[in-house]
Protein backbone atom coordinates (compact mmCIF):
# COMPACT_ATOMS: atom_id res chain seq x y z
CA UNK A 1 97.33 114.38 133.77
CA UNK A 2 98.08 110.72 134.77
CA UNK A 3 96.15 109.17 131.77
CA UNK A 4 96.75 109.39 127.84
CA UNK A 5 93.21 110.42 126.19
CA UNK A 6 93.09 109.20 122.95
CA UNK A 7 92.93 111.38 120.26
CA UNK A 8 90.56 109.79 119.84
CA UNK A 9 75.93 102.83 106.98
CA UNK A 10 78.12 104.02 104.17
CA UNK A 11 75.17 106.69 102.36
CA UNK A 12 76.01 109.43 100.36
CA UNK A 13 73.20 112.34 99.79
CA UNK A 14 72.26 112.94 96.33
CA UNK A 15 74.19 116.98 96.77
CA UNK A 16 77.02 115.17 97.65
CA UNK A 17 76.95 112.59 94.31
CA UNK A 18 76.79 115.70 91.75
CA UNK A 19 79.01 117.58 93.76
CA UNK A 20 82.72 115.79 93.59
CA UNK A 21 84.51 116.45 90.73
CA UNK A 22 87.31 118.33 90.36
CA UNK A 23 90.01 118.07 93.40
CA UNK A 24 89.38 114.10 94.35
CA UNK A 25 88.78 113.47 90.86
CA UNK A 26 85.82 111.49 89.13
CA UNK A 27 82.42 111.19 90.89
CA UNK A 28 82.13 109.21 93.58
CA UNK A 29 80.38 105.93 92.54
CA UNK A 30 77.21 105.71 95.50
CA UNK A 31 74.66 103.24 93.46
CA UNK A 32 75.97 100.33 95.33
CA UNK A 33 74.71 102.27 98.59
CA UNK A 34 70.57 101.27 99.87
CA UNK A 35 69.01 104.08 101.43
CA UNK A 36 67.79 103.30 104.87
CA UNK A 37 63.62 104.29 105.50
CA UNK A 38 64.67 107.13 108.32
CA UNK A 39 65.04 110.92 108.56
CA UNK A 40 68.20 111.61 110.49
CA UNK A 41 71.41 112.25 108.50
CA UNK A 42 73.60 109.43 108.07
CA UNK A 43 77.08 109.31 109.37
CA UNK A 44 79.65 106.90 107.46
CA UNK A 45 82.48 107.08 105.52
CA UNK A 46 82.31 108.10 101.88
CA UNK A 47 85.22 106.14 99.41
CA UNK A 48 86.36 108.74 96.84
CA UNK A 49 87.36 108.11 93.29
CA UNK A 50 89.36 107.65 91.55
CA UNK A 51 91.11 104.79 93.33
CA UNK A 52 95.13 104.93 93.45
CA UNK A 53 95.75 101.87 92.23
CA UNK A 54 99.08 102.28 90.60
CA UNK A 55 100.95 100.98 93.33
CA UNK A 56 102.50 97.37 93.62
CA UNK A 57 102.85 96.78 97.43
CA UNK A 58 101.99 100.21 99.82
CA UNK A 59 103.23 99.10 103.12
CA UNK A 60 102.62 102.83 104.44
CA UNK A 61 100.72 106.27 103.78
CA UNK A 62 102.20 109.37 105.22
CA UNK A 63 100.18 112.96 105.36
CA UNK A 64 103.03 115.54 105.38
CA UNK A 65 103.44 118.53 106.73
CA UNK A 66 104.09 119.77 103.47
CA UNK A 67 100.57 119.50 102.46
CA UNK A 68 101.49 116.59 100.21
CA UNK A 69 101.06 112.90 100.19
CA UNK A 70 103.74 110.44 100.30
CA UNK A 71 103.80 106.55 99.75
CA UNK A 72 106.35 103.51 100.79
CA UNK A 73 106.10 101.52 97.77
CA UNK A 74 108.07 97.89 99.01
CA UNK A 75 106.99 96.43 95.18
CA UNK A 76 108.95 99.51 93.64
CA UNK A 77 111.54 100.03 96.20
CA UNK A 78 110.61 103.57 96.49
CA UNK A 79 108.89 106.62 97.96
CA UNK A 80 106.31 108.75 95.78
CA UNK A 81 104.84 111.67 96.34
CA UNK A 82 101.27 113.35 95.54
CA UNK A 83 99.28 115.91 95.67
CA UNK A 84 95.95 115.73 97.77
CA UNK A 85 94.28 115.39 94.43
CA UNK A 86 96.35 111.33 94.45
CA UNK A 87 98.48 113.16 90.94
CA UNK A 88 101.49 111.56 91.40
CA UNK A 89 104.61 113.90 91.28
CA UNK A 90 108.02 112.29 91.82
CA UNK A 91 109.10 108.53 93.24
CA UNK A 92 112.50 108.70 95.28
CA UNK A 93 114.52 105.26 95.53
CA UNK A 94 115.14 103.71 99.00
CA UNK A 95 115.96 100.22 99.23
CA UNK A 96 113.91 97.91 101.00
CA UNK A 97 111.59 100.95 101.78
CA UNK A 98 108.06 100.10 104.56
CA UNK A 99 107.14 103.02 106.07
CA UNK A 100 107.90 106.77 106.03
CA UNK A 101 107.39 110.06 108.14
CA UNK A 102 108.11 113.41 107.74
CA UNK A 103 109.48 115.71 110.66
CA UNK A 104 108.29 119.30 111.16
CA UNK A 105 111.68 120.55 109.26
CA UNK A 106 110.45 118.92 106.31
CA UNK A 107 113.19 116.23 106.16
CA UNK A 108 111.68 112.61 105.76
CA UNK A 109 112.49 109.52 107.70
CA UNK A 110 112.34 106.20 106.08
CA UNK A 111 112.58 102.95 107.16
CA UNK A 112 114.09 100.33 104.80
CA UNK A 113 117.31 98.01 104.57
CA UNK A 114 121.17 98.19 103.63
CA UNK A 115 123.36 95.98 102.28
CA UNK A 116 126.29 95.66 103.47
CA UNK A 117 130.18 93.80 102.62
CA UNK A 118 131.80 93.22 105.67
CA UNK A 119 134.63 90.67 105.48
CA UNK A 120 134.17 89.89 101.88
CA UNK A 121 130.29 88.32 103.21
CA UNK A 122 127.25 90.20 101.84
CA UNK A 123 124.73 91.17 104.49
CA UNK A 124 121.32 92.91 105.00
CA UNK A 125 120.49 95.17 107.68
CA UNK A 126 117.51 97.04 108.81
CA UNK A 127 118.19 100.82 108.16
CA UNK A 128 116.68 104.52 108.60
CA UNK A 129 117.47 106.88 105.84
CA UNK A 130 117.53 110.66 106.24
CA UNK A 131 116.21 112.70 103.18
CA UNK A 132 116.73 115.63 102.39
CA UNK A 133 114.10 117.39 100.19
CA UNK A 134 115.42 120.78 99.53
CA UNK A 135 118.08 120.71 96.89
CA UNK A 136 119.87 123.24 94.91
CA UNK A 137 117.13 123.45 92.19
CA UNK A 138 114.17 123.52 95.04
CA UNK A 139 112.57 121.19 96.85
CA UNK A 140 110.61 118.28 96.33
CA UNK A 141 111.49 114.42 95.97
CA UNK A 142 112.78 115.39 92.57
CA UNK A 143 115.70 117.47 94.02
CA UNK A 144 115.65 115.00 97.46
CA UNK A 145 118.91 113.62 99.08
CA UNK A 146 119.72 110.76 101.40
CA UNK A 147 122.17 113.12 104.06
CA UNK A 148 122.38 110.53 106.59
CA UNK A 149 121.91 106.34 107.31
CA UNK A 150 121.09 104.74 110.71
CA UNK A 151 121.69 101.33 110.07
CA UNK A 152 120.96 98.76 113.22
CA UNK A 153 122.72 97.67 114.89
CA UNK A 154 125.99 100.43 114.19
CA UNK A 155 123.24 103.30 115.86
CA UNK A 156 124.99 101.68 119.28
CA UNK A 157 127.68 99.22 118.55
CA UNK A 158 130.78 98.67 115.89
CA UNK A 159 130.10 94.87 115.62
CA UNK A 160 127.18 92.81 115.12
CA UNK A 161 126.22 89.32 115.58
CA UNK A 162 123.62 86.87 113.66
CA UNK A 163 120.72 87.76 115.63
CA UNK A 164 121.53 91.21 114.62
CA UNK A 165 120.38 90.30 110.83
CA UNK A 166 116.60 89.36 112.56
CA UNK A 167 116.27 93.21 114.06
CA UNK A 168 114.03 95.33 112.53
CA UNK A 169 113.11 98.41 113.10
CA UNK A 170 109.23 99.12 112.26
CA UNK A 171 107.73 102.61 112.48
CA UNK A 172 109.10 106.10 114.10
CA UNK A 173 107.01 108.67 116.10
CA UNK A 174 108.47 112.42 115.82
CA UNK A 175 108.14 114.30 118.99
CA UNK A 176 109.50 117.70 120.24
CA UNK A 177 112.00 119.82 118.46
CA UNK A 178 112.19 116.78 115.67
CA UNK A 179 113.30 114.19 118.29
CA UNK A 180 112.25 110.69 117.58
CA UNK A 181 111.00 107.54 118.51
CA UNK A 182 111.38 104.21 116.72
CA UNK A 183 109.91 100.70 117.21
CA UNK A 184 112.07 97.40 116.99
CA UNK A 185 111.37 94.26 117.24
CA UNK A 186 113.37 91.07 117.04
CA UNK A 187 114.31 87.72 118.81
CA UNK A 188 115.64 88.47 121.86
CA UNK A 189 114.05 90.12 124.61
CA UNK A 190 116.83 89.89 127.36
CA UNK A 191 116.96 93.47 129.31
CA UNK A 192 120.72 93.17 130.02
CA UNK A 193 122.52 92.32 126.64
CA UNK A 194 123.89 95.85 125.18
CA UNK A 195 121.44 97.94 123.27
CA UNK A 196 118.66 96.85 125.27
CA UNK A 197 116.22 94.39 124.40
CA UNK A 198 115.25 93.72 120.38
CA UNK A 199 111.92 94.18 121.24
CA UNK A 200 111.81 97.93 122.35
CA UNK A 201 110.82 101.92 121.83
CA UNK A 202 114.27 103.75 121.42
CA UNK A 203 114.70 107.16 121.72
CA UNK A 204 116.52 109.59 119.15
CA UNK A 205 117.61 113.29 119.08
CA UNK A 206 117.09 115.53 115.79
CA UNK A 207 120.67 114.91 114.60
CA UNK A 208 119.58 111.15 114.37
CA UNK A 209 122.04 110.03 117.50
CA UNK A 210 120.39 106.78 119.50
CA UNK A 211 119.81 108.34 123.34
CA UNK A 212 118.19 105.24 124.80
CA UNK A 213 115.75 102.45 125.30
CA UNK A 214 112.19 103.54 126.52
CA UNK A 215 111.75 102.19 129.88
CA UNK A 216 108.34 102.18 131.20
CA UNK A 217 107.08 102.73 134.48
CA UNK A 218 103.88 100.87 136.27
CA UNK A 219 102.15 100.27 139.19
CA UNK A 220 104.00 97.34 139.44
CA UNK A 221 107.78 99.00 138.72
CA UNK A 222 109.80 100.03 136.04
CA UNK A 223 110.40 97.55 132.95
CA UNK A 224 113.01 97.47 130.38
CA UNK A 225 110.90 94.55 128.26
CA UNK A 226 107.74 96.47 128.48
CA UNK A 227 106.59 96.82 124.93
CA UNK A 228 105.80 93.28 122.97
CA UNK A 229 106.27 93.33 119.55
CA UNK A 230 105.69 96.75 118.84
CA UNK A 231 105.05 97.91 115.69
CA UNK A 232 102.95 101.23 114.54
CA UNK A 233 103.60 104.40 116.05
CA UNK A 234 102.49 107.53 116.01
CA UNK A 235 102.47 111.06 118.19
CA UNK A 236 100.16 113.92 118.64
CA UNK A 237 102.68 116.01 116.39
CA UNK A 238 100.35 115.78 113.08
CA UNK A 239 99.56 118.65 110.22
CA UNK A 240 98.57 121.23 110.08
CA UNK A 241 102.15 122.53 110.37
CA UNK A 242 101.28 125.55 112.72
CA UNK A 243 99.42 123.21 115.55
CA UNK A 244 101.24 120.31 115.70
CA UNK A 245 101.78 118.86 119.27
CA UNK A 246 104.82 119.32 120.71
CA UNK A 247 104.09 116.48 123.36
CA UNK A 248 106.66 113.78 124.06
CA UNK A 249 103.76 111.34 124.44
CA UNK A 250 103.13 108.54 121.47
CA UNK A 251 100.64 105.62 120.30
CA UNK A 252 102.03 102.33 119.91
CA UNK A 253 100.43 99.06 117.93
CA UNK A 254 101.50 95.51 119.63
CA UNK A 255 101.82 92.88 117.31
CA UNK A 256 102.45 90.26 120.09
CA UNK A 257 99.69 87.21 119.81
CA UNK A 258 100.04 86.13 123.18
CA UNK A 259 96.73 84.96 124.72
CA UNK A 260 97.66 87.98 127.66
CA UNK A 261 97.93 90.77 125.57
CA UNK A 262 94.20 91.55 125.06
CA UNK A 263 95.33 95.29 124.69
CA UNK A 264 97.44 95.71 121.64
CA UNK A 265 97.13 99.46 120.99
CA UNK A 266 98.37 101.90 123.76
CA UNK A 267 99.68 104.83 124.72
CA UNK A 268 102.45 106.33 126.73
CA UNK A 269 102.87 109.61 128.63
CA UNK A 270 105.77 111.50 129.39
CA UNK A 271 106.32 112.79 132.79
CA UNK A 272 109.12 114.57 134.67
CA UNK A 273 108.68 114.19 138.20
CA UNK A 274 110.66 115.13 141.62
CA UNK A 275 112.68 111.93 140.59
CA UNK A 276 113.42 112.17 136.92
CA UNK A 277 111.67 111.45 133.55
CA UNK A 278 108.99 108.43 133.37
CA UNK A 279 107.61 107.02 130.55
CA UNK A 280 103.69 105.66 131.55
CA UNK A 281 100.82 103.27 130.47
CA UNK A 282 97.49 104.96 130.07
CA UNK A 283 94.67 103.44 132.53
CA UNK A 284 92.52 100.90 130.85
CA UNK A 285 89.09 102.25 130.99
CA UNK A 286 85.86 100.32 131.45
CA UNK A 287 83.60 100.72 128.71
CA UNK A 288 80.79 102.73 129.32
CA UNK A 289 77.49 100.65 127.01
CA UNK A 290 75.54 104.05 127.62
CA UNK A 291 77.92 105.92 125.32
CA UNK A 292 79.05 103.54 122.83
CA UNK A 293 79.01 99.37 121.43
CA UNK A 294 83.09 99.76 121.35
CA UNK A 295 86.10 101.13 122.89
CA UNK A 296 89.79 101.51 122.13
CA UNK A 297 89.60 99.01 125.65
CA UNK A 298 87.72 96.38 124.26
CA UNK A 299 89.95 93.43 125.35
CA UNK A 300 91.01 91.37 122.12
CA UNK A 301 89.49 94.50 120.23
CA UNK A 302 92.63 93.84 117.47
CA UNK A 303 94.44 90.95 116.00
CA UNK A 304 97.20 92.75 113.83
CA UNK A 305 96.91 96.57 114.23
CA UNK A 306 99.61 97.37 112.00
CA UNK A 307 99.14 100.96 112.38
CA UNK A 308 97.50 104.02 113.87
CA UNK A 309 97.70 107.62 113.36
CA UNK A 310 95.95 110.86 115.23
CA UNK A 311 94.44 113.86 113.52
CA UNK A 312 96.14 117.03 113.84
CA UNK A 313 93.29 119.09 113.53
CA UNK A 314 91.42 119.52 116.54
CA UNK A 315 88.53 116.65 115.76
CA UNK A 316 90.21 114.51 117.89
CA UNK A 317 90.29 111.38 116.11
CA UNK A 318 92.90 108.21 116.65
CA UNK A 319 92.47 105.65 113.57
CA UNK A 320 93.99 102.08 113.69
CA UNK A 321 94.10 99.45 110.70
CA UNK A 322 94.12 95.79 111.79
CA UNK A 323 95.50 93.89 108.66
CA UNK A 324 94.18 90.29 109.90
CA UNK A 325 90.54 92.35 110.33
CA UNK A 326 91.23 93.48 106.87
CA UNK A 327 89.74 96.63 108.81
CA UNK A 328 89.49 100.61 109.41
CA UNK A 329 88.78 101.71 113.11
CA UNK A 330 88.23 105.18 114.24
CA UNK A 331 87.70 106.20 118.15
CA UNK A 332 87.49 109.73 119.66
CA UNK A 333 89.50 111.40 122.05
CA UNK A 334 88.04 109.37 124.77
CA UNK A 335 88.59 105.98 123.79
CA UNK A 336 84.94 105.82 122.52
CA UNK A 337 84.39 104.05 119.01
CA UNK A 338 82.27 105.51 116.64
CA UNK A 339 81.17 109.81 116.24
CA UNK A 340 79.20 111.71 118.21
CA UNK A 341 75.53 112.02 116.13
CA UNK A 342 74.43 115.27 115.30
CA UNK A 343 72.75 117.93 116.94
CA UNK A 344 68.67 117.41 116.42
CA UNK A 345 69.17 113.37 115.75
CA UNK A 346 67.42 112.36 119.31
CA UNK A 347 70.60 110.56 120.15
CA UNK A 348 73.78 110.80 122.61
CA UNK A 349 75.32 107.61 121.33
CA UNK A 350 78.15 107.07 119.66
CA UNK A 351 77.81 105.91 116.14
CA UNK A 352 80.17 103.79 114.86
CA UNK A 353 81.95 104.33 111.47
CA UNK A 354 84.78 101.83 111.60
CA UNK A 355 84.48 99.72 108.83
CA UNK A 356 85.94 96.81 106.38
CA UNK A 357 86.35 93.35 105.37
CA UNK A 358 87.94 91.27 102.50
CA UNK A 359 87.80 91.82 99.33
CA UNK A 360 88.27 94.03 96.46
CA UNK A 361 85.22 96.34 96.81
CA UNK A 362 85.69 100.07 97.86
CA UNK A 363 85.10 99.87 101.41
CA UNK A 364 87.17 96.51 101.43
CA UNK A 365 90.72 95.59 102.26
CA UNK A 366 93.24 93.62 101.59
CA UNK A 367 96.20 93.42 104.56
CA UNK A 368 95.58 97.13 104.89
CA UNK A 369 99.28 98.69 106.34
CA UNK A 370 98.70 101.97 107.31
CA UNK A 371 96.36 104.84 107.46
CA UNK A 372 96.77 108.67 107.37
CA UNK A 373 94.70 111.65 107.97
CA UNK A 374 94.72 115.07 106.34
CA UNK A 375 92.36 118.18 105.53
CA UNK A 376 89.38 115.70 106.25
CA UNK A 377 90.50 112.62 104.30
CA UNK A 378 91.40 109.54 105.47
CA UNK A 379 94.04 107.81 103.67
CA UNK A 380 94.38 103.77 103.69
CA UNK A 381 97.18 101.70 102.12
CA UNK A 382 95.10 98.56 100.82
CA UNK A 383 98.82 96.90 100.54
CA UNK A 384 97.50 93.38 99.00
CA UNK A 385 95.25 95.27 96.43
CA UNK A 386 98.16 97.49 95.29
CA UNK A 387 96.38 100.58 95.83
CA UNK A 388 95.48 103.63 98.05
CA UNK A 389 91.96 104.34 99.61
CA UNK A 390 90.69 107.47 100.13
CA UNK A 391 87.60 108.01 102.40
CA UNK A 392 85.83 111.19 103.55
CA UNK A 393 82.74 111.50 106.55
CA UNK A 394 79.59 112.39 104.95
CA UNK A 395 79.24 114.88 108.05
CA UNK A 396 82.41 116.51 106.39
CA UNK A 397 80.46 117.52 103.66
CA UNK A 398 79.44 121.19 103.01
């Protein structure tokens, strides 16, 4: 198949207001919600309380395929991990610590920075750290090890330069058997210097050794400076554990706010062909007004979409958080925006639950970072409200 699909108002019913205690904690709080005058059932997303607000900066939100809940503190320099009920269990250190994935043997990934003395001169450098979570007394973050340090630019060279110090590397997709991809961004987008440009989707095998630069192929020919900016990432290999994906496709964010890059969240396929591997864009696809107000292909759709993530579970969901929209957005596997109303409503079209806007309020944000998905329950990190969100659709409810 030559295209990526994408995997792909707030009410709460009165069963549904005496009915959530226990796992998510206190009742959710629904008298700020006005009952519209109609019969069909609502569809929006439900916040659930408590709030996790113990956090000083979350800069990302990771759903595990240990069934738990992990968070990249930047304020505390650290990782913690909860339970799905948001009962914090253990923090782990990591310096410089923004974002955090798990691979499918359990081992997490995080992205955060190492200092360095080289020649007597102090120096900071963008840096992936390999943790171990199974120690000699059992596993967890409370027995957890860093077992291994991929520290740009010394992934692919033995010396560095000044515009080394400016690299960063943002988010990482896991693929395959626990292969990886990781986004980069930095000043220099020249194809032929060594490493490939700063700006870039590199490619990494399970024992964490840098294979290469994604080059992407087009109607127009292949590109080594294909991907602006990039930022999020994400794959189709999501919990549950037993059916993740083992495609070699991913989801990227662009961060680029050039007045030509009207679509800043993409995907690419992997193909092997009669010729070799190629990496491709998905088709943009026309929006079709008969199904739907929005589309994943909405030209300047997003401003900053920091991040995007896919559910695992077959509902075939892709969710991205713009942090300038200071806003949630949730398409189907189509492209579409919105969910599909129920049977019996008298309607095909899509309904649209994306949602936000500044502020402090339960459905609001504040530079939102990231977003995650597990067992029903989307999870936001509200980074400049110090806190995690947790929201649920009311069609989710039994």
């Amino acid at each position: 198949m030559k295209r990526v699909l994408f995997i792909a108002s707030l009410i709460a019913l009165g069963a549904f207001a005496a009915g959530c205690d226990g796992f998510f904690g206190e009742k959710t709080d629904v008298s700020f919600i006005d009952i519209p005058d109609f019969q069909n059932k609502p569809i929006a997303y439900v916040p659930i309380q408590p709030v996790l607000d113990q956090f000083v900066n979350p800069t990302d939100v990771l759903a595990g395929f240990d069934d738990l809940i992990y968070v990249a503190d930047n304020g505390r320099e650290a990782i913690i991990g909860m339970d799905q009920s948001g009962r914090e269990l253990y923090s782990f250190p990591v310096p410089g610590v923004v974002s955090v994935v798990q691979d499918r043997q359990l081992n997490l990934l995080a992205m955060g920075t190492k200092d360095t003395v080289i020649n007597n001169f102090n120096y900071t450098f963008s840096c992936i750290y390999r943790i171990d979570l199974q120690g000699i007394f059992g596993y967890g973050l409370n027995n957890a090890k860093i077992v291994n340090e991929i520290v740009h630019p010394f992934y692919f060279k033995n010396t560095f330069s000044s515009s080394d110090l400016a690299v960063r590397l943002q988010d990482i997709a896991v693929i395959g058997e626990n292969e990886y991809y990781v986004s980069r961004t930095g000043n220099s987008n020249n194809v032929n210097q060594f490493g490939g440009p700063d700006n870039a989707v590199l490619l990494f095998n399970a024992e964490d050794t840098y294979i290469t630069p994604i080059s992407v192929t087009t109607r127009g020919g292949v590109f080594k400076d294909f991907f602006k900016t990039p930022f999020g990432m994400t794959s189709a290999a999501q919990p549950p554990q037993i059916s993740a994906s083992m495609s070699r496709n991913f989801v990227f964010t662009s961060m680029d706010q050039s007045a030509d890059n009207l679509y800043k969240v993409r995907s690419i396929e992997y193909n092997e062909t009669d010729f070799g591997v190629e990496y491709n864009p998905n088709d943009i696809i026309a929006i079709d007004t008969t199904l739907s107000d929005g589309s994943i292909f909405t030209p300047g759709k997003f401003t900053e979409p920091v991040d995007v993530t896919l559910s695992g579970d077959g509902t075939g969901y892709i969710f991205v958080v713009d942090q300038a929209k200071d806003s949630l957005y949730q398409f189907t596997l189509n492209g579409l925006e919105g969910i599909k109303p129920p049977p019996g409503t008298g309607s095909t079209k899509y309904v649209s639950v994306s949602f936000g806007g500044t502020g402090i309020e339960l459905t609001q944000f504040n530079k939102p970072r990231a977003v995650a998905y597990l067992n029903e329950i989307v999870y936001v990190a509200d980074s400049g409200n110090g806190r995690i969100l947790r929201f649920k659709l009311t069609t989710d409810f039994d």
